[in-house]
Protein backbone atom coordinates (compact mmCIF):
# COMPACT_ATOMS: atom_id res chain seq x y z
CA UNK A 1 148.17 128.73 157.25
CA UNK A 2 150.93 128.49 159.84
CA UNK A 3 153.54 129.52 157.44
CA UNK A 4 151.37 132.84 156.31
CA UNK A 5 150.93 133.87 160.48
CA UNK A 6 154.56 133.92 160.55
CA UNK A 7 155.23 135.53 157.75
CA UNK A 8 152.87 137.95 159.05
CA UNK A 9 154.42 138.11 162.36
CA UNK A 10 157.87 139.03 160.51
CA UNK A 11 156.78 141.50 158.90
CA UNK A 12 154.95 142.92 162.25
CA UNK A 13 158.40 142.87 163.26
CA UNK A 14 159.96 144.18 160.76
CA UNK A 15 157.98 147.14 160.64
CA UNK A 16 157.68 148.49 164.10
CA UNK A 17 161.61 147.33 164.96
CA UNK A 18 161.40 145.20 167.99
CA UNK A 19 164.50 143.92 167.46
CA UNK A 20 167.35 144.36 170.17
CA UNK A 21 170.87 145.28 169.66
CA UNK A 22 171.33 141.37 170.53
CA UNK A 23 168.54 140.61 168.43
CA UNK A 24 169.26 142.56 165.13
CA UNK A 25 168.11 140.54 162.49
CA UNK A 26 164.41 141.54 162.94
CA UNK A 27 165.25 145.15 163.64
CA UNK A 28 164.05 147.02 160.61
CA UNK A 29 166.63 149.66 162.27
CA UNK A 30 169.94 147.49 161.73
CA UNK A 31 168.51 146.21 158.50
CA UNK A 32 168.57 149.94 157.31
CA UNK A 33 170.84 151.73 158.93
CA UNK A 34 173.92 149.37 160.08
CA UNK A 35 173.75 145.98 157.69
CA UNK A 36 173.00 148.02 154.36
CA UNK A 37 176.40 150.13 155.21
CA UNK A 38 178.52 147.23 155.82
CA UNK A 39 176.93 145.88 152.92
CA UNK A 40 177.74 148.77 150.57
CA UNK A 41 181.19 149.05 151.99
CA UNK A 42 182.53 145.57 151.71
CA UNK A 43 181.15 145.37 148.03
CA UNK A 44 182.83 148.69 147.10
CA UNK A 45 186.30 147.12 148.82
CA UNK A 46 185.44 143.81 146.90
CA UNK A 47 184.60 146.04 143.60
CA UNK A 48 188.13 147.79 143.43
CA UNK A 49 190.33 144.96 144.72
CA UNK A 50 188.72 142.84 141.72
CA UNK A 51 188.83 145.85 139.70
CA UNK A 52 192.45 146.28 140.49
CA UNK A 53 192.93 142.26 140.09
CA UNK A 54 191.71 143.01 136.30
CA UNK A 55 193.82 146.02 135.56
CA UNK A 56 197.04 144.33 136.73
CA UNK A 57 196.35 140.93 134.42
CA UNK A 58 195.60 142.95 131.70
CA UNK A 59 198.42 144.94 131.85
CA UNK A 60 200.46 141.94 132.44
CA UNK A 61 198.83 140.62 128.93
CA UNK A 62 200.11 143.40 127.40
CA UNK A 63 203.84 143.20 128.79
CA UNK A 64 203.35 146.11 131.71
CA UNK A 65 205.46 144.81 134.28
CA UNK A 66 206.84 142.23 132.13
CA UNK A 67 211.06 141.52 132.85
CA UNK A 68 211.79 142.95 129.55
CA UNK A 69 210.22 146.41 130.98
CA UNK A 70 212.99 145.84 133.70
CA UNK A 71 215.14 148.76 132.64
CA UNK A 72 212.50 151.29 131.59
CA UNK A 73 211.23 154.05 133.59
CA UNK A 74 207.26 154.19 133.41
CA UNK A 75 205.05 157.32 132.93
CA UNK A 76 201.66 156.74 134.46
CA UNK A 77 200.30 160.28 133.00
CA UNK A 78 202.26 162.06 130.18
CA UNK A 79 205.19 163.64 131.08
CA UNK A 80 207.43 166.46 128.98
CA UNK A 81 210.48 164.63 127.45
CA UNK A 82 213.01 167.87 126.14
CA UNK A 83 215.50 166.12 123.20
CA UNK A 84 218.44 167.59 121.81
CA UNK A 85 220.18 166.95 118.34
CA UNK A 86 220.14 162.77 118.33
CA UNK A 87 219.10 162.26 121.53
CA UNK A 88 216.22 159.36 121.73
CA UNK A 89 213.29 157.97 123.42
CA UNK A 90 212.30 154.18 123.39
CA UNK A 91 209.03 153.44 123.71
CA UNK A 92 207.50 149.44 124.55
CA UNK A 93 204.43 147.70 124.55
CA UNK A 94 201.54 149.93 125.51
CA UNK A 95 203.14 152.88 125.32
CA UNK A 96 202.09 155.89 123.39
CA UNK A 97 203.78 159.01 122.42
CA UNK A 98 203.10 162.45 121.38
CA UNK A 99 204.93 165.37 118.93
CA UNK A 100 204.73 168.32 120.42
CA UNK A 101 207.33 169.82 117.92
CA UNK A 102 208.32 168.46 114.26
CA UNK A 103 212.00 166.94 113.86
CA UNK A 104 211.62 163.40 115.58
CA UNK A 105 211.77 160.36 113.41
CA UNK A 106 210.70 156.52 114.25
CA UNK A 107 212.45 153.41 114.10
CA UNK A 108 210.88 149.89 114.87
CA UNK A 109 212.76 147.08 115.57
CA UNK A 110 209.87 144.88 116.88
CA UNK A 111 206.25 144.70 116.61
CA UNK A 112 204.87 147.85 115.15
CA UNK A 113 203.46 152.10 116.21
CA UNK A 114 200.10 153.24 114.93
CA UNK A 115 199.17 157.03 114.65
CA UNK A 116 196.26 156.72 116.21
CA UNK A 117 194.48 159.51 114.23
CA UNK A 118 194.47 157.47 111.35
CA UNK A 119 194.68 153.86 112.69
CA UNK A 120 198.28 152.92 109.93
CA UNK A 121 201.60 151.82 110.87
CA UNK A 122 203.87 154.07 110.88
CA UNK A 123 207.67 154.77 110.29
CA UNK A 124 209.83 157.57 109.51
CA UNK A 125 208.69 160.89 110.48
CA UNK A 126 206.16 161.65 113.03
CA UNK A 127 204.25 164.66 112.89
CA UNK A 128 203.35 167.04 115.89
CA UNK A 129 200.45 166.78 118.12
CA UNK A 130 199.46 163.24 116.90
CA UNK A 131 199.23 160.56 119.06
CA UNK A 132 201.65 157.32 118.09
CA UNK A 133 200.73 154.14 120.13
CA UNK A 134 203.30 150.59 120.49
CA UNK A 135 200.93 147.50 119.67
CA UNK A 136 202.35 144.21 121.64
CA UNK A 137 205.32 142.96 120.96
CA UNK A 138 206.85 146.43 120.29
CA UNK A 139 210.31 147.86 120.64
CA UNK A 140 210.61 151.69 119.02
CA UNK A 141 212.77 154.18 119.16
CA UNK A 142 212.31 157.85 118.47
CA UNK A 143 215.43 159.95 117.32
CA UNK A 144 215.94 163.97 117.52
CA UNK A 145 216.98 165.44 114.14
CA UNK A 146 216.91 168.83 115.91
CA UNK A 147 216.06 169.74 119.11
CA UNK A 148 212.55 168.66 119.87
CA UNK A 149 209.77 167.85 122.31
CA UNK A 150 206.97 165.25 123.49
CA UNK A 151 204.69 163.79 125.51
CA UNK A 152 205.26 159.88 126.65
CA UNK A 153 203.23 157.60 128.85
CA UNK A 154 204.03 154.10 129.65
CA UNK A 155 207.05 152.12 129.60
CA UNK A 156 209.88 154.33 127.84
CA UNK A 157 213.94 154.78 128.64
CA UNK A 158 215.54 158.49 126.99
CA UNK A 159 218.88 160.20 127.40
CA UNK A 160 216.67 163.21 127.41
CA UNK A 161 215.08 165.68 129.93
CA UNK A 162 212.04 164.40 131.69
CA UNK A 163 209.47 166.69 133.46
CA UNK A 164 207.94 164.11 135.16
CA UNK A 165 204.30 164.79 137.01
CA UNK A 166 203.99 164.57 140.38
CA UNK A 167 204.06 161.01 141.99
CA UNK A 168 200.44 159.52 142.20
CA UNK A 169 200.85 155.80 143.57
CA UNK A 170 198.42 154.09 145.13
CA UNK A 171 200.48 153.12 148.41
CA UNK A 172 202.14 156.44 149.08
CA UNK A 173 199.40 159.04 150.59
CA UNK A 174 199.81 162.63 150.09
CA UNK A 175 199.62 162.26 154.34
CA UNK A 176 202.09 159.98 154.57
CA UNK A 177 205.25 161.10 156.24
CA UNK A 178 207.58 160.37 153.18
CA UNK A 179 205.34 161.81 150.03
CA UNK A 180 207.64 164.56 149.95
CA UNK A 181 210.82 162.50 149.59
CA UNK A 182 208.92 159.94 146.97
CA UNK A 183 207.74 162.94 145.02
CA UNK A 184 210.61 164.06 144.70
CA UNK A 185 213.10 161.25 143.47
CA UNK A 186 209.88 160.08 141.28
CA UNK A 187 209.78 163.91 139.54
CA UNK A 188 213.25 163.80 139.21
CA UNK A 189 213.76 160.76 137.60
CA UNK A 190 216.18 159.22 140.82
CA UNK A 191 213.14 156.28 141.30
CA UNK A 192 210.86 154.48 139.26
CA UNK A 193 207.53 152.76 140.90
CA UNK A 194 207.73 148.80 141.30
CA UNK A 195 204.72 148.57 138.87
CA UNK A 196 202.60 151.06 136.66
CA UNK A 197 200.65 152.37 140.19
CA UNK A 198 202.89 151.46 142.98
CA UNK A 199 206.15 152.84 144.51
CA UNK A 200 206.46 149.91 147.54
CA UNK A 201 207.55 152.43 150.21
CA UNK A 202 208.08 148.99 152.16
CA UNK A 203 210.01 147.29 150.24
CA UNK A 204 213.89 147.00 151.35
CA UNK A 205 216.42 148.43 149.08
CA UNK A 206 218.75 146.26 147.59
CA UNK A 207 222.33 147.28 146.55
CA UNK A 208 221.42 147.01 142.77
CA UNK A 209 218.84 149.31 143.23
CA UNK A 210 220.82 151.88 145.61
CA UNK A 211 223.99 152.15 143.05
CA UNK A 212 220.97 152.72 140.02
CA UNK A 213 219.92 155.77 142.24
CA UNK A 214 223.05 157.01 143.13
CA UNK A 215 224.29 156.70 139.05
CA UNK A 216 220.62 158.86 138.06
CA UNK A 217 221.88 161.34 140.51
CA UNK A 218 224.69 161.66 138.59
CA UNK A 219 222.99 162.19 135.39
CA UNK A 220 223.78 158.78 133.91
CA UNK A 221 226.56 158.70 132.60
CA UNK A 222 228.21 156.11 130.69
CA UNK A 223 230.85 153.69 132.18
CA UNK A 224 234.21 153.62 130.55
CA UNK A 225 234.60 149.95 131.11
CA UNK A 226 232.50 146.15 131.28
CA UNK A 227 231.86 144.66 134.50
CA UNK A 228 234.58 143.45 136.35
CA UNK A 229 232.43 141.51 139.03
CA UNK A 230 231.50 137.97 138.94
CA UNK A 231 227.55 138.19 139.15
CA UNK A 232 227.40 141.20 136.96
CA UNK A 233 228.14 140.06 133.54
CA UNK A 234 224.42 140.20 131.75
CA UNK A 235 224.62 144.22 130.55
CA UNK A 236 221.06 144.02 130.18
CA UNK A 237 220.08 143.75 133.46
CA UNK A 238 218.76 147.74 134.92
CA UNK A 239 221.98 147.87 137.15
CA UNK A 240 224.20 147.16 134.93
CA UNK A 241 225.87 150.47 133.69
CA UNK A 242 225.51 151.48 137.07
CA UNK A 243 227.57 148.86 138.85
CA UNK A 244 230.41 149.70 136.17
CA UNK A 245 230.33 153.23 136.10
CA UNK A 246 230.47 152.86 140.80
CA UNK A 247 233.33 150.67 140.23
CA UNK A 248 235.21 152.26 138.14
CA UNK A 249 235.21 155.54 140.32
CA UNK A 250 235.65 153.99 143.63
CA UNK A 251 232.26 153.87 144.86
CA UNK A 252 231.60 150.38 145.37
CA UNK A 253 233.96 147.75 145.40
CA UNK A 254 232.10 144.49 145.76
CA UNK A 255 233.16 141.44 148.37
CA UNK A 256 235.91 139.54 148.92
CA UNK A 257 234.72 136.59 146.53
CA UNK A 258 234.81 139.24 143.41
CA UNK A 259 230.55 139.20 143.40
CA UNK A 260 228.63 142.44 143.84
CA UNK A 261 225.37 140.67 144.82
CA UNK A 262 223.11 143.28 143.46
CA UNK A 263 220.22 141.47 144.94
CA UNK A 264 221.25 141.45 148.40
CA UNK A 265 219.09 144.20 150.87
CA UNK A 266 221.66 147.15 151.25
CA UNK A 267 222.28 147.44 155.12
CA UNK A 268 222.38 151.05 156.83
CA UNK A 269 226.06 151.09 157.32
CA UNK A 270 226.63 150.07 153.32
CA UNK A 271 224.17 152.63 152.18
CA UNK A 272 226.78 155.30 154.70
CA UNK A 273 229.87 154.28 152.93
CA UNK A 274 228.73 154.33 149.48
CA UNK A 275 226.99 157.76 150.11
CA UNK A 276 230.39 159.03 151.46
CA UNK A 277 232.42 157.54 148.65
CA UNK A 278 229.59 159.37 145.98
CA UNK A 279 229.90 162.82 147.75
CA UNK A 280 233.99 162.10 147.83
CA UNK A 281 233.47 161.12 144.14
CA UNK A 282 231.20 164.40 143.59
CA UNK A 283 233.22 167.13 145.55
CA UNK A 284 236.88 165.90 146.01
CA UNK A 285 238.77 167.14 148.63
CA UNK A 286 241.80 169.10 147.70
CA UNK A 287 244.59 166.94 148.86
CA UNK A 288 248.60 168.16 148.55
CA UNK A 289 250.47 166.24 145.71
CA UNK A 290 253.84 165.90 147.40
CA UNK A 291 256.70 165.48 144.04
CA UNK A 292 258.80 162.61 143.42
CA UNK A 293 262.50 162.90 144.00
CA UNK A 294 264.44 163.07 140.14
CA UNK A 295 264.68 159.18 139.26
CA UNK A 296 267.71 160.16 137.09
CA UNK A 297 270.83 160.83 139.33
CA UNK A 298 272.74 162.74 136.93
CA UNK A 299 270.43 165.48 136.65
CA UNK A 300 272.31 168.85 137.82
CA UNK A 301 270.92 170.41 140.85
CA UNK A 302 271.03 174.32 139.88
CA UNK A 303 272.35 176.42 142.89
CA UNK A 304 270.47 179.06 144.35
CA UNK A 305 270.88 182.55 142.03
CA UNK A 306 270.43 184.23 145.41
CA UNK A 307 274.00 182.82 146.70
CA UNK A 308 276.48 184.32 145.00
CA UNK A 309 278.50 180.79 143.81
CA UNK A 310 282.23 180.17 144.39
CA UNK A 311 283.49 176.59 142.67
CA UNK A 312 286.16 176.83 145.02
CA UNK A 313 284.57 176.89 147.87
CA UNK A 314 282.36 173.80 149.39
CA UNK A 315 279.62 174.30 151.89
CA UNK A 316 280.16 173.41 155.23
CA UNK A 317 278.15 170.03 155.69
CA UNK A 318 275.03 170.33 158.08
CA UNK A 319 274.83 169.15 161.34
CA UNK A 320 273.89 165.72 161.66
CA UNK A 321 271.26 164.62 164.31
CA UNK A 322 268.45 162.11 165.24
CA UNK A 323 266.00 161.93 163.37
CA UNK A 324 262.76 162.36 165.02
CA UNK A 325 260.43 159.96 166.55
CA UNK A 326 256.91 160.46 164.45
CA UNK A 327 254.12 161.18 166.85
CA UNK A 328 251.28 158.38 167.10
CA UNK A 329 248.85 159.82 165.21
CA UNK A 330 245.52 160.74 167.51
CA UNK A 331 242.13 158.28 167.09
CA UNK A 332 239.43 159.77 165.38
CA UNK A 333 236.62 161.49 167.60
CA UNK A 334 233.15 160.16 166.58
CA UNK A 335 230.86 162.28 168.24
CA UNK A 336 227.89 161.93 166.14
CA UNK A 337 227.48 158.48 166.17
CA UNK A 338 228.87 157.91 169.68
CA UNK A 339 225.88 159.04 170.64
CA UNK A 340 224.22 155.95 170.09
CA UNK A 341 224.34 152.43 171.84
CA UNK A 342 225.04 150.64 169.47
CA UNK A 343 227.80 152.74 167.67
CA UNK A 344 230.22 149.74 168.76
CA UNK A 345 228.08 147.64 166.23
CA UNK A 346 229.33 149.52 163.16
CA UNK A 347 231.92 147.46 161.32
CA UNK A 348 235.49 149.17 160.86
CA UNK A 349 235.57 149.96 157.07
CA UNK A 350 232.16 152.14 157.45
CA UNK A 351 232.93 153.99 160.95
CA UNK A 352 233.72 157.02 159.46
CA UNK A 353 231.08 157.15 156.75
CA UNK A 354 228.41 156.48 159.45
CA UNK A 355 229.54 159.54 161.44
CA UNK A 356 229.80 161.84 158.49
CA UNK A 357 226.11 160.75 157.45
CA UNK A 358 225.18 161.19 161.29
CA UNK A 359 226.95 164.74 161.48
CA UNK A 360 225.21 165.91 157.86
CA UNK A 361 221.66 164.54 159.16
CA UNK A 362 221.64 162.05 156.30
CA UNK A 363 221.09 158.93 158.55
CA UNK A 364 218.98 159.12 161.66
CA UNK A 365 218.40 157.01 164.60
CA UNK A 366 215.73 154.55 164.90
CA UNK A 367 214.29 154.06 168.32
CA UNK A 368 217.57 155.82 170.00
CA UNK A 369 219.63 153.59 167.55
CA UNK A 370 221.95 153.43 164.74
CA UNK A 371 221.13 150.05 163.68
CA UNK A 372 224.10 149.71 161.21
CA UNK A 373 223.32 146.01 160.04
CA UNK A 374 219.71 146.69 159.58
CA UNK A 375 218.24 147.13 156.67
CA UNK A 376 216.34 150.59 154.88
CA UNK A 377 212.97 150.66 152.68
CA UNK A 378 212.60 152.59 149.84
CA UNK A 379 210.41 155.35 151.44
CA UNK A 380 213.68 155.84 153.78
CA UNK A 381 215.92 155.62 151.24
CA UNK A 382 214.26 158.59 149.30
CA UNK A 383 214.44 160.64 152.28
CA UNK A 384 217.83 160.21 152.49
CA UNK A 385 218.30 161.05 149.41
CA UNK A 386 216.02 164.34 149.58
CA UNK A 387 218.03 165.30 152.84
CA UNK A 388 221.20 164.81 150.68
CA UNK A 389 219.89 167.56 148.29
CA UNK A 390 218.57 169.62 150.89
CA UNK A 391 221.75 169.23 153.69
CA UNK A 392 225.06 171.56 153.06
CA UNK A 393 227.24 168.19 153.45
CA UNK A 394 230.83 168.79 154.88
């Protein structure tokens, strides 16, 4: 009987909301109105972080994100790949691609491609507008017989034109302050995202990954020579061609112990010097080639044609006098970066890089500093890279 009269008296409660704000629990009010939100909320935040927890294992399973992906770029929608006469697209596990013109024929080196239409393995060539899809395990490579078209999603590397779509990662916000910049090294093919939905604006840049940007910019292409550092000698690793192809044109030159460290976070001052040796690499300037004196003495010296020329008579010899003191050259006025406390911080070798990427509004202060030995995120690192495209450097 007891237990029925409060059960009763609960539901009294309950029902005409006598509860207090520091009473809740019988307020029919919280109940319906404040707990049942919180409620909903935290199982919809619970719902797509395990939903999200799912996704990334099974994608895993499948070899998404896997270090054999390493050196592949990855669609997350289909983008527009443009092929001319034997140029080629690889394709991996979980990737699919589409025909949208005849003239492309498949090669398989591991695993195996179904055309999904009619569920076979396929080889040879592909026809248009049918979807082919890698199973695990897969390694494929489409060739151009002619020039050609398609559609790819997923892990794929090509020598060919990409129209990417616009960058859709789950940490970069069409708000945030650098979508623009991610947008548009993603479109361009300059960056690829850290997994199949996310770009890690946070993440610090590492050398490796800053000489693989700079070498897209420059369309890729191939080094003349192997590695000559001491870290760098596994040629499949995703900075490999584009350690060799810095080195060899003067854009990086590595430490004093013959490494690269490719792995190491690129400070602000490095990411200055090898911007400045790219845009020296990109746009020369025009310098005077001064010629070499004649290394073989008896080479006759023909006399002027506008002196008339007697044998008999020898020129009077010149005057002889001091030869003059060379002027001291004048320092170097940094005015850009002299604006800045910490200027005096910047090590010798990347002084005048720092104030040319100062002067051209590449690099910008961060709290009314350079900080040269700090490092730079990727989200930072694209905007420097979109104010590179969009600044008349000088």
């Amino acid at each position: 009987m007891k237990r029925r009269i409060a059960l009763l008296l609960l539901a009294l409660f309950l029902l005409i909301g006598a509860g207090t704000p520091a009473d809740p629990l019988v307020s029919l009010g919280y109940l319906t109105e404040t707990w049942k939100a919180a409620v909903v909320t935290e199982a919809a935040s619970s719902a797509r972080d395990a939903f999200a927890e799912a996704i990334d294992l099974a994608l895993a399973r499948y070899g998404y994100g896997a270090p054999e992906t390493a050196s592949y770029d990855f669609a997350g929608a289909p983008c527009a790949i443009a092929l001319t006469t034997g140029q080629t697209v690889t394709v991996t596990t979980g990737a699919s691609l589409t025909p949208t013109t005849a003239s492309l024929t498949l090669t398989v080196a591991t695993g195996a491609v179904l055309d999904l239409t009619t569920g076979e393995q396929v080889t040879g060539d592909l026809l248009p507008n049918r979807r082919y899809f890698a199973v695990e395990d897969t390694t494929a490579t489409v060739t151009a017989i002619s020039a050609a078209s398609a559609l790819v999603d997923g892990f794929y590397r090509t020598d060919g034109t990409v129209d990417r779509p616009h960058a859709t990662f789950r940490d970069v916000r069409t708000t945030s302050w650098f979508y623009a910049a991610v947008d548009y090294v993603y479109t361009n093919g300059l960056f690829s995202g850290t997994e199949h939905d996310t770009f890690s604006p946070d993440l610090a840049m590492t050398r490796g990954m800053f000489v693989t940007v700079l070498h897209r910019l420059d369309g890729k292409p191939a080094p003349r020579f192997t590695s000559q550092f001491a870290d760098i000698k596994d040629d499949t690793a995703y900075y490999y061609g584009a350690s060799c192809w810095a080195a060899e044109n003067g854009i990086v030159n590595g430490y004093d112990d013959g490494a690269f460290h490719p792995d190491d976070e690129i400070t602000r001052e490095q990411m200055a010097a090898l911007l400045y040796r790219y845009q020296n690499y990109r746009s020369p300037t025009p310098t005077q080639t001064l010629q070499p004196p004649p290394s073989n003495p008896d080479i006759m010296i023909t006399p002027n044609p506008f002196v008339p020329y007697d044998p008999y008579v020898s020129a009077e010899p010149e005057e002889e006098t001091e030869p003059a003191v060379p002027l001291a050259p004048e320092p170097p006025v940094y005015t850009a970066i002299n604006a800045f406390p910490d200027a005096k911080n910047i090590s010798e070798y990347a002084t005048a890089s720092m104030e040319w990427a100062v002067k051209n509004h590449l690099i910008n202060g961060s709290d009314g500093n350079l900080v040269p030995q700090g490092t730079a995120t990727r989200a930072q690192v694209a905007q420097i890279i979109l104010n590179l495209k969009n600044s008349a450097v000088s």
